[in-house]
C-alpha atoms as a PDB file:
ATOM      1  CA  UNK A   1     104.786  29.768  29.444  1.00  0.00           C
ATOM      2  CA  UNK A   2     104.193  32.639  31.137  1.00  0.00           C
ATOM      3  CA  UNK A   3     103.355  36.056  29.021  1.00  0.00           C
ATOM      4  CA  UNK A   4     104.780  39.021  29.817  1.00  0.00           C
ATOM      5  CA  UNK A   5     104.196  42.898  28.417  1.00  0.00           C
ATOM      6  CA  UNK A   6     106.684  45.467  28.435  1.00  0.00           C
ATOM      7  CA  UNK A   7     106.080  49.330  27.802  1.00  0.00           C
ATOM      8  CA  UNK A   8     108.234  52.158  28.549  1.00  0.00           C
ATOM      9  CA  UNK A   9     108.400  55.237  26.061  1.00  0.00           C
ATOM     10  CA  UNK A  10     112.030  54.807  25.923  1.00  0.00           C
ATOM     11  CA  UNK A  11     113.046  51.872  23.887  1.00  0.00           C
ATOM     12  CA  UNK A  12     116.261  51.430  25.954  1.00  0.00           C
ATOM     13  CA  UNK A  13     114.471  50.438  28.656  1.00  0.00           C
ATOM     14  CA  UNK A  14     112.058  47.622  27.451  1.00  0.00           C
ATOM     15  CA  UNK A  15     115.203  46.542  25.854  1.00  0.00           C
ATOM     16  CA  UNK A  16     117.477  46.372  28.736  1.00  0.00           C
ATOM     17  CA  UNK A  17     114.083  44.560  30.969  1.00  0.00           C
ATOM     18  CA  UNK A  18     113.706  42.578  28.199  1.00  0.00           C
ATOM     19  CA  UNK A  19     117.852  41.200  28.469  1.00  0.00           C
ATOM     20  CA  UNK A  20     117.479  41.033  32.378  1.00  0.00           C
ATOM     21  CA  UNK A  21     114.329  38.549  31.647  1.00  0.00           C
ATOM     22  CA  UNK A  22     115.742  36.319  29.060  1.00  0.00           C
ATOM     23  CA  UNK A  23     118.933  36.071  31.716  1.00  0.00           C
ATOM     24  CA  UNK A  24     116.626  34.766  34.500  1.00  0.00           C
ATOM     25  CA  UNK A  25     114.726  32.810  32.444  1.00  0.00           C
ATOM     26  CA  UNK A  26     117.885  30.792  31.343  1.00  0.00           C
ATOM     27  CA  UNK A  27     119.271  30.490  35.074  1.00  0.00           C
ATOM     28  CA  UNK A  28     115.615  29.631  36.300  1.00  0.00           C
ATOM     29  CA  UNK A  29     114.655  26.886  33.930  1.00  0.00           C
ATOM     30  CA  UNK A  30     111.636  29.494  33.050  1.00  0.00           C
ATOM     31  CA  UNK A  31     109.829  29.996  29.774  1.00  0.00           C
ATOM     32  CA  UNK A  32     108.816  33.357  29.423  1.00  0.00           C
ATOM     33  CA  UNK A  33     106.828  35.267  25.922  1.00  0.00           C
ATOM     34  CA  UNK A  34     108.179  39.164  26.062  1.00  0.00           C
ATOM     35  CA  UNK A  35     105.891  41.431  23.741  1.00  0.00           C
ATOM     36  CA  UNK A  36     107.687  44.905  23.780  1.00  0.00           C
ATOM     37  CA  UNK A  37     105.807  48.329  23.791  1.00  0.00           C
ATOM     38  CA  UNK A  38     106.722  51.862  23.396  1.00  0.00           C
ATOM     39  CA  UNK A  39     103.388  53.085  23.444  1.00  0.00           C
ATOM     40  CA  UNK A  40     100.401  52.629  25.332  1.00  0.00           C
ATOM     41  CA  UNK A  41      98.151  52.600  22.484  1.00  0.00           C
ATOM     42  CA  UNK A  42     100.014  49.344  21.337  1.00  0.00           C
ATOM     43  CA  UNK A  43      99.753  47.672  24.276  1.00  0.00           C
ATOM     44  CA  UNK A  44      95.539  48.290  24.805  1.00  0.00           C
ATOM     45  CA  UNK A  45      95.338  46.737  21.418  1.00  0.00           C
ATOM     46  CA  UNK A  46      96.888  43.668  22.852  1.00  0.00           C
ATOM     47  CA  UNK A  47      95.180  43.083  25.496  1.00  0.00           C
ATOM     48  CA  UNK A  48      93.759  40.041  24.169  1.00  0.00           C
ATOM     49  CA  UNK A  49      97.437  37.944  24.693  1.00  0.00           C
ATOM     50  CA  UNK A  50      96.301  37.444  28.268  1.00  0.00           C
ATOM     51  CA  UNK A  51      99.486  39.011  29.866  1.00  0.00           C
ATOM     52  CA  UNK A  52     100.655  37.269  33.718  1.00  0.00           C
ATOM     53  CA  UNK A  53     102.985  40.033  34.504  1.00  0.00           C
ATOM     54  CA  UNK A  54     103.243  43.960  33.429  1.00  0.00           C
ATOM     55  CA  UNK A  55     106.578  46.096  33.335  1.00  0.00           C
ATOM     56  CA  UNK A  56     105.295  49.563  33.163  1.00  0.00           C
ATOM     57  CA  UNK A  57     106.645  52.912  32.947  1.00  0.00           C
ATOM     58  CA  UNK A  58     105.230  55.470  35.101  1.00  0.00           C
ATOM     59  CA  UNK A  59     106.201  58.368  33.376  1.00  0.00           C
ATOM     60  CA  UNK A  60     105.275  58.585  29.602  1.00  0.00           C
ATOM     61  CA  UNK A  61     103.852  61.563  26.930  1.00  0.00           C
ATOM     62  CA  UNK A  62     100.058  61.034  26.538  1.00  0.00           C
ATOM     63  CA  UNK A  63      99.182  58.321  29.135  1.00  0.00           C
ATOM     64  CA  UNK A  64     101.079  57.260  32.084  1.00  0.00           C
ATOM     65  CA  UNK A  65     101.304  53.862  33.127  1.00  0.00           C
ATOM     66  CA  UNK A  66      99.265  54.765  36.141  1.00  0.00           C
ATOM     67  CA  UNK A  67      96.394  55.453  33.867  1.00  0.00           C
ATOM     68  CA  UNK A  68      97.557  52.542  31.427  1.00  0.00           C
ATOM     69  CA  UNK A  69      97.375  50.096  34.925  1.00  0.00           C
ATOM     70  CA  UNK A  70      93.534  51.635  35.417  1.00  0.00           C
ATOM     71  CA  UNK A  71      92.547  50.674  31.733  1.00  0.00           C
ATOM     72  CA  UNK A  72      93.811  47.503  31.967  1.00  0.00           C
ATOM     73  CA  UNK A  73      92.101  46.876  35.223  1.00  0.00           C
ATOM     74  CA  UNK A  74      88.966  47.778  33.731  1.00  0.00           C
ATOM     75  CA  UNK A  75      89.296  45.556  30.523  1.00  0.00           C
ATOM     76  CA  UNK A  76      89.206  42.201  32.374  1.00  0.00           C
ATOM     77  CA  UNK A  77      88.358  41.524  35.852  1.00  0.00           C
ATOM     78  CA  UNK A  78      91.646  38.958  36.060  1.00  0.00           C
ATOM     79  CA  UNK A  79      93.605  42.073  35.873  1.00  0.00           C
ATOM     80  CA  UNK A  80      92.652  43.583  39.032  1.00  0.00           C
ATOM     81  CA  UNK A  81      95.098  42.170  40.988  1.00  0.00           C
ATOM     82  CA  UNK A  82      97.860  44.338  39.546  1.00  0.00           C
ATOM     83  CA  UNK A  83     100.530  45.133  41.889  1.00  0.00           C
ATOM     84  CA  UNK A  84     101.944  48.560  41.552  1.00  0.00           C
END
């Protein structure tokens, strides 16, 4: 199974990422677990879930995901091979 965080300030959007994944997922045989974030904050507390892949938003009010992608990094070494 293969983990997978999504955070975007704009609940829309995690929503609509998270419909597009659950479509592939059904045409590719894949088996994916989609946590779903509207806040940084929320997803820094989960940290511990061991996430593959990261759908950020760039652009969000009190920490962008540029600076969300940096704390991550620096929370586990596995992390550092982000691709932005």
């Amino acid at each position: 199974m293969i983990k997978i965080a999504i955070c975007d300030d704009e609940k829309y959007f995690v929503d609509t990422v998270e419909k597009m994944l659950k479509i592939y997922a059904e045409k590719n045989g894949k088996d994916f677990c989609i946590k779903k974030y509207t806040k940084p904050l929320q997803l820094m507390e989960s940290l511990k879930e061991e996430f593959q892949i990261f759908f950020l938003d760039i652009e969000m009010p009190a920490m962008d995901g540029m600076e969300l992608v940096d704390i991550i990094r620096r929370h586990d070494e596995k992390y550092n091979g982000i691709v932005i």
